[in-house]
C-alpha atoms as a PDB file:
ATOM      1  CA  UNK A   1      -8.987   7.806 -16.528  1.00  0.00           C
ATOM      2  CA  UNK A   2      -9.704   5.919 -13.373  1.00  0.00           C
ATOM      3  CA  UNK A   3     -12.694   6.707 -11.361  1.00  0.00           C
ATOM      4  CA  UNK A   4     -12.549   6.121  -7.503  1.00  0.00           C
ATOM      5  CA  UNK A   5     -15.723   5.822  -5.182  1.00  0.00           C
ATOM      6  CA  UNK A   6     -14.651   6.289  -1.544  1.00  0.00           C
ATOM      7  CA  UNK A   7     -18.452   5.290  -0.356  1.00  0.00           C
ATOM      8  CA  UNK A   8     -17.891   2.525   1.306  1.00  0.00           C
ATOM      9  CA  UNK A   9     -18.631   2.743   5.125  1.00  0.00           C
ATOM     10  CA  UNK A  10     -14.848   1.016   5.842  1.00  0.00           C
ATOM     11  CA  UNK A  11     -13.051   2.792   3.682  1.00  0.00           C
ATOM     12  CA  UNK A  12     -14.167   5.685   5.317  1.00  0.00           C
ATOM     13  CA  UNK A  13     -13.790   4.550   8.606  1.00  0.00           C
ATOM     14  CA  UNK A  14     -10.289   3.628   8.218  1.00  0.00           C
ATOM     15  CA  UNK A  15      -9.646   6.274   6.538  1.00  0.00           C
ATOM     16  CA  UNK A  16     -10.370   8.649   9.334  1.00  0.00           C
ATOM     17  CA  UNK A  17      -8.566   6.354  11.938  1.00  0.00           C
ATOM     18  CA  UNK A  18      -5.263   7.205  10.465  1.00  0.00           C
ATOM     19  CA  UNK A  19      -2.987   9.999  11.308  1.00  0.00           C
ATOM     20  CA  UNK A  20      -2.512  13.346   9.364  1.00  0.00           C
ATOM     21  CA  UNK A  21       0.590  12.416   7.687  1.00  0.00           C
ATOM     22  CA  UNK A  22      -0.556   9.204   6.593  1.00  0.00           C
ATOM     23  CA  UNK A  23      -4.111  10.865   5.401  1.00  0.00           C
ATOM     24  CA  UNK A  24      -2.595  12.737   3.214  1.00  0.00           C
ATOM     25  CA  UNK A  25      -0.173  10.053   2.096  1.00  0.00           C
ATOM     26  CA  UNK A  26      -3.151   8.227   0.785  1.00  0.00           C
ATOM     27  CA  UNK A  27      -4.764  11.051  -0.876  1.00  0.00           C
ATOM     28  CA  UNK A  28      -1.599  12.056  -2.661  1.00  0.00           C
ATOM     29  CA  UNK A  29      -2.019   8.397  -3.706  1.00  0.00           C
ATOM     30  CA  UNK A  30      -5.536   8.774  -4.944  1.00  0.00           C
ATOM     31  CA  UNK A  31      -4.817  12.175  -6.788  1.00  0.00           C
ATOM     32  CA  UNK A  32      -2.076   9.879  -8.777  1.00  0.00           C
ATOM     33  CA  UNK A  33      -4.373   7.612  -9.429  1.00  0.00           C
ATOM     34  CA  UNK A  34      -7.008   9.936 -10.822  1.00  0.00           C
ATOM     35  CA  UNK A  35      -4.740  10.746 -13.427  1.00  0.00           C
ATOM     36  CA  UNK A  36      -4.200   7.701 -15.007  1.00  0.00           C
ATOM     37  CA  UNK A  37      -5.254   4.651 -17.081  1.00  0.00           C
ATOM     38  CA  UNK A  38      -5.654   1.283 -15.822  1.00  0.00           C
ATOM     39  CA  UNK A  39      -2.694   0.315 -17.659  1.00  0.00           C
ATOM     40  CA  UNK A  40      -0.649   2.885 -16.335  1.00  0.00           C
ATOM     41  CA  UNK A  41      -1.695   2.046 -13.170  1.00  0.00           C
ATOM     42  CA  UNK A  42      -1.536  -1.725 -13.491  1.00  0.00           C
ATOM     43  CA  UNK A  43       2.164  -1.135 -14.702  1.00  0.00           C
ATOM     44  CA  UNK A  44       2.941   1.307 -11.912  1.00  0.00           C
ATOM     45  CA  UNK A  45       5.723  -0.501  -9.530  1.00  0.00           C
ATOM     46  CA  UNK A  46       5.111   1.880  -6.653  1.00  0.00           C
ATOM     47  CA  UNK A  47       1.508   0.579  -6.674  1.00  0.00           C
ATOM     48  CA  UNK A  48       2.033  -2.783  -6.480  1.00  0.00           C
ATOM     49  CA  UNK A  49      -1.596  -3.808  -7.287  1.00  0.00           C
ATOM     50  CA  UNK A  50      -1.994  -7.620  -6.292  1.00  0.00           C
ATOM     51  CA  UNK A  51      -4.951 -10.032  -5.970  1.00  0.00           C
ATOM     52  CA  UNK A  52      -5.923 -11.371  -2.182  1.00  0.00           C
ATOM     53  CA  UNK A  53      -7.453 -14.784  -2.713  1.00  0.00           C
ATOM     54  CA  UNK A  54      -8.541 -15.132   0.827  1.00  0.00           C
ATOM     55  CA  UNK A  55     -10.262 -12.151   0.654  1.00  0.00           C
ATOM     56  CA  UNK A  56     -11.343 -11.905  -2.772  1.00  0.00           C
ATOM     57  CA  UNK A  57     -10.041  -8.121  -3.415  1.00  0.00           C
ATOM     58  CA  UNK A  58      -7.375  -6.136  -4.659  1.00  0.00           C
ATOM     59  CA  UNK A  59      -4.838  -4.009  -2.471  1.00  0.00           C
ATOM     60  CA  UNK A  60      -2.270  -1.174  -3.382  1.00  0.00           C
ATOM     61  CA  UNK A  61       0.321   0.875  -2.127  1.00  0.00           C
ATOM     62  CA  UNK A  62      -0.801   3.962  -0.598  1.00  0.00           C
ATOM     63  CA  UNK A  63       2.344   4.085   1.385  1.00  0.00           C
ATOM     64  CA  UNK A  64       5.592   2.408   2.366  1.00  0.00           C
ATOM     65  CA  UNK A  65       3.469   1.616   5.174  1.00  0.00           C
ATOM     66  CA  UNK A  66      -0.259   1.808   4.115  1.00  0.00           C
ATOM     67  CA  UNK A  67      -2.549  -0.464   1.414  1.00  0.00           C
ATOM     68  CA  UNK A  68      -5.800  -0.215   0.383  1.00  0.00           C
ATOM     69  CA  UNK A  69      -8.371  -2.546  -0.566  1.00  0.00           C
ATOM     70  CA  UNK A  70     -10.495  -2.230  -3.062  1.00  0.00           C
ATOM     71  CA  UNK A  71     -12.148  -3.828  -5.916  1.00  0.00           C
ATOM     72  CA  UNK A  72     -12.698  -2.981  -9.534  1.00  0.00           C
ATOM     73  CA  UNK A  73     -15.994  -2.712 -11.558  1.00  0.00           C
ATOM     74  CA  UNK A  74     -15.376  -1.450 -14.941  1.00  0.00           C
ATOM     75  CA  UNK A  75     -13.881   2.251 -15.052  1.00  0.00           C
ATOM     76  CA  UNK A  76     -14.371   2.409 -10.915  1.00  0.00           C
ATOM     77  CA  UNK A  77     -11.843   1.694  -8.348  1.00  0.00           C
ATOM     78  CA  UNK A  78     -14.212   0.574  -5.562  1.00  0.00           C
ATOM     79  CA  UNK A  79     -12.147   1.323  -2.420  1.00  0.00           C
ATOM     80  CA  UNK A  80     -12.819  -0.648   0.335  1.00  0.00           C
ATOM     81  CA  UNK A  81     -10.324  -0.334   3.523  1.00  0.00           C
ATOM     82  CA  UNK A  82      -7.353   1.205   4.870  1.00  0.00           C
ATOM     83  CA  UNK A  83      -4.503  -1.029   6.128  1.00  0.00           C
ATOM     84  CA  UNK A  84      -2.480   1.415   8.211  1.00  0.00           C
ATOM     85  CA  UNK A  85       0.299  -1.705   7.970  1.00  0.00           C
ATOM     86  CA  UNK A  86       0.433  -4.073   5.076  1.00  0.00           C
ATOM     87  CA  UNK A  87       0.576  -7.480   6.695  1.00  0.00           C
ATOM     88  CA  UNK A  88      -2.974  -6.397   8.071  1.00  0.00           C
ATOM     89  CA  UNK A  89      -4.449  -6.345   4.361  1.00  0.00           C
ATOM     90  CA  UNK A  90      -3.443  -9.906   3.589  1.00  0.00           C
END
């Protein structure tokens, strides 16, 4: 199963900028996430789990309107930012 670690100082930040609805929309997200492999994850097409070049991280679906950054490093999904619109995370 997938580890997260929602440490990071940005992640949380964002993560308390957004509204209730979408707040919960993420952690419903995270809860999923919790639950599976990284293949199953990997595979997932609501996910959507792409590479950023120009910012050298991975985002996801949270939403249909929110992504999250985050990086991996072995069994731990590093997250790193909310993108309370996805053109923002690119």
């Amino acid at each position: 199963m997938i580890e997260l670690d929602l440490n990071q100082a940005k992640f949380q930040t964002t993560m308390f900028m957004l509204q209730k609805m979408e707040s919960l929309q993420v952690l419903g997200a995270l809860r999923k996430i919790r639950q599976m492999t990284w293949e199953q994850f990997y595979d997932h097409s609501g996910f959507n789990w792409e590479w950023i070049e120009a910012k050298q991280y991975y985002t996801f679906r949270a939403s249909d309107k929110i992504r999250v950054a985050a990086v991996r490093e072995g069994n731990i999904l590093r997250l790193m930012a909310v993108f309370d619109d996805h053109d923002s995370a690119y």
